[in-house]
C-alpha atoms as a PDB file:
ATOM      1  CA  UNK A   1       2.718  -8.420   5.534  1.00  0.00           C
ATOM      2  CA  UNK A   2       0.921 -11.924   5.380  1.00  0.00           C
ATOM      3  CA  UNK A   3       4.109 -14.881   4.971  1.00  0.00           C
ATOM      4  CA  UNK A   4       4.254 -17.112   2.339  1.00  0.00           C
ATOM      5  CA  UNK A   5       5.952 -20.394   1.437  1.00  0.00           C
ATOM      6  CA  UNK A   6       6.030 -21.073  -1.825  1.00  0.00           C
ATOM      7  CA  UNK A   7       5.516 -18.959  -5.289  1.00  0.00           C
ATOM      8  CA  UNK A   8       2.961 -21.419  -6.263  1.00  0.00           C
ATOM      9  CA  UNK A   9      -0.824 -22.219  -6.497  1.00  0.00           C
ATOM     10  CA  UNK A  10      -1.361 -20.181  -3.449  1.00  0.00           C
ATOM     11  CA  UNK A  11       0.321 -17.357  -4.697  1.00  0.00           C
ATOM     12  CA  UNK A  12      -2.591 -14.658  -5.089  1.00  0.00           C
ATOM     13  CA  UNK A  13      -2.835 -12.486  -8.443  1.00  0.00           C
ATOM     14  CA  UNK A  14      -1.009  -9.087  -7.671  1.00  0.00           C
ATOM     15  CA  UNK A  15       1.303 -10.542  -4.693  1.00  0.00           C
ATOM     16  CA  UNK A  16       4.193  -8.526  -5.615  1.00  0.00           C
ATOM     17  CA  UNK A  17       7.424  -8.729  -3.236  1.00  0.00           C
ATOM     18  CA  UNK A  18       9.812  -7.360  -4.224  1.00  0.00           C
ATOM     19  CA  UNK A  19      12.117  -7.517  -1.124  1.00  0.00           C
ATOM     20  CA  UNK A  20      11.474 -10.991  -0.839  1.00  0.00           C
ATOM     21  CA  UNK A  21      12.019 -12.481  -4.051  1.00  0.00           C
ATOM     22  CA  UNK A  22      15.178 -10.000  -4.488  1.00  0.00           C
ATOM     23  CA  UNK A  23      16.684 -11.605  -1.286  1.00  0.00           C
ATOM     24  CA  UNK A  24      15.742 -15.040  -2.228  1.00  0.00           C
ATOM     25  CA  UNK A  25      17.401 -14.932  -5.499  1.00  0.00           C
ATOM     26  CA  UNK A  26      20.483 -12.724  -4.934  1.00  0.00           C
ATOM     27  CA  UNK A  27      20.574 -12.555  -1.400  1.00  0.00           C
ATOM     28  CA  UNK A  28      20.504  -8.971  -1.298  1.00  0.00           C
ATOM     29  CA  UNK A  29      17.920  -5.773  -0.875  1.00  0.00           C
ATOM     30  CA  UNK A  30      16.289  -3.947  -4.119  1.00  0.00           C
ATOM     31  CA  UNK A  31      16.776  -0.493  -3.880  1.00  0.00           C
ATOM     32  CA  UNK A  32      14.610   2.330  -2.929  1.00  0.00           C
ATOM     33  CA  UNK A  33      13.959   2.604  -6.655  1.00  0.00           C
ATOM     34  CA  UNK A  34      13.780  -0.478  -7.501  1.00  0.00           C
ATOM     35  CA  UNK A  35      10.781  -1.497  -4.818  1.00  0.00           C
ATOM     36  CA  UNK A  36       9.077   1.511  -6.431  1.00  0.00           C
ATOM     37  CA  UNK A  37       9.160   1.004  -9.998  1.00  0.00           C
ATOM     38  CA  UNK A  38       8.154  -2.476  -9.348  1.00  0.00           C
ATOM     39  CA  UNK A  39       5.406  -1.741  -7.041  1.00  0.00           C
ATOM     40  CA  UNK A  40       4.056   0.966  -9.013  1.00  0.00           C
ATOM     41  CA  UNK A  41       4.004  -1.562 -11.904  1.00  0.00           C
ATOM     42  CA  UNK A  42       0.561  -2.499 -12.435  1.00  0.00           C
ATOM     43  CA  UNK A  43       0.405  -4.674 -15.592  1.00  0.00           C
ATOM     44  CA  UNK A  44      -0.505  -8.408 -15.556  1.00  0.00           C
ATOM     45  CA  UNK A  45       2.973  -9.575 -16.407  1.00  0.00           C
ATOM     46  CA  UNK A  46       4.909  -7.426 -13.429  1.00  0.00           C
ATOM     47  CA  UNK A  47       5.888 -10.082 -11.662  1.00  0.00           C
ATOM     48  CA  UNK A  48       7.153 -12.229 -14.386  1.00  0.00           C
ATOM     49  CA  UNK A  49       8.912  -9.449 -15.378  1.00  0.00           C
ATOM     50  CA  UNK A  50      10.651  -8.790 -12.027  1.00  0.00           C
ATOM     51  CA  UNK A  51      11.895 -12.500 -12.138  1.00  0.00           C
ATOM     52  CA  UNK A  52      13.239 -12.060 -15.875  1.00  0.00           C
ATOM     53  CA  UNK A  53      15.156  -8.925 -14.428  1.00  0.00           C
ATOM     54  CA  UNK A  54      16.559 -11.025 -11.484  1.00  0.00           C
ATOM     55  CA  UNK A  55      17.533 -13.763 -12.970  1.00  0.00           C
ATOM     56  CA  UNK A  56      18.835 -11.628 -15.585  1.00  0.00           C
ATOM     57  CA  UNK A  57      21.135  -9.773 -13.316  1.00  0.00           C
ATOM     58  CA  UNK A  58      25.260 -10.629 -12.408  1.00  0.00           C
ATOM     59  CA  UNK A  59      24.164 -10.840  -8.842  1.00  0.00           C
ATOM     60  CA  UNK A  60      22.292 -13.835  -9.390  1.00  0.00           C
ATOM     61  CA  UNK A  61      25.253 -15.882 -10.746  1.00  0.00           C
ATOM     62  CA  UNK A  62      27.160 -14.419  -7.927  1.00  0.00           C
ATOM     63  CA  UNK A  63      25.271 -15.842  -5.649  1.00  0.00           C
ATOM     64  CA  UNK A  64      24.955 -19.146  -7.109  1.00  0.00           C
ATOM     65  CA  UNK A  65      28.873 -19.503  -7.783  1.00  0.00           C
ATOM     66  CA  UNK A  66      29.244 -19.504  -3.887  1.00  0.00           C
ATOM     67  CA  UNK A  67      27.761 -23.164  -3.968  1.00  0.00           C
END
């Protein structure tokens, strides 16, 4: 698994990590099914969609309200 720093420019079309954008944004794991349905997601706006469904989730403001 190659690291990255930022989502940005250098972010290549089809990067796809779940695990790490899941942690980053609520601090905890996907799970099993969760990593699969997203990886086996192969339409152009998975990732964007995986972000909607984070930021979408209770977890998220969770994690933010310990701040």
């Amino acid at each position: 698994m190659r690291r990255r720093t930022a989502a940005g420019p250098g972010r290549r079309q089809g990067d796809l990590d779940p695990m790490s954008e899941s942690f980053d944004l609520h601090g905890l794991p996907p799970t099993p099914a969760e990593t699969a349905a997203c990886l086996a997601d192969k339409s152009a706006d998975a990732y964007k969609r995986l972000i909607d469904r984070l930021l979408g989730s209770l977890h998220y403001g969770e994690r933010l309200s310990r701040h």
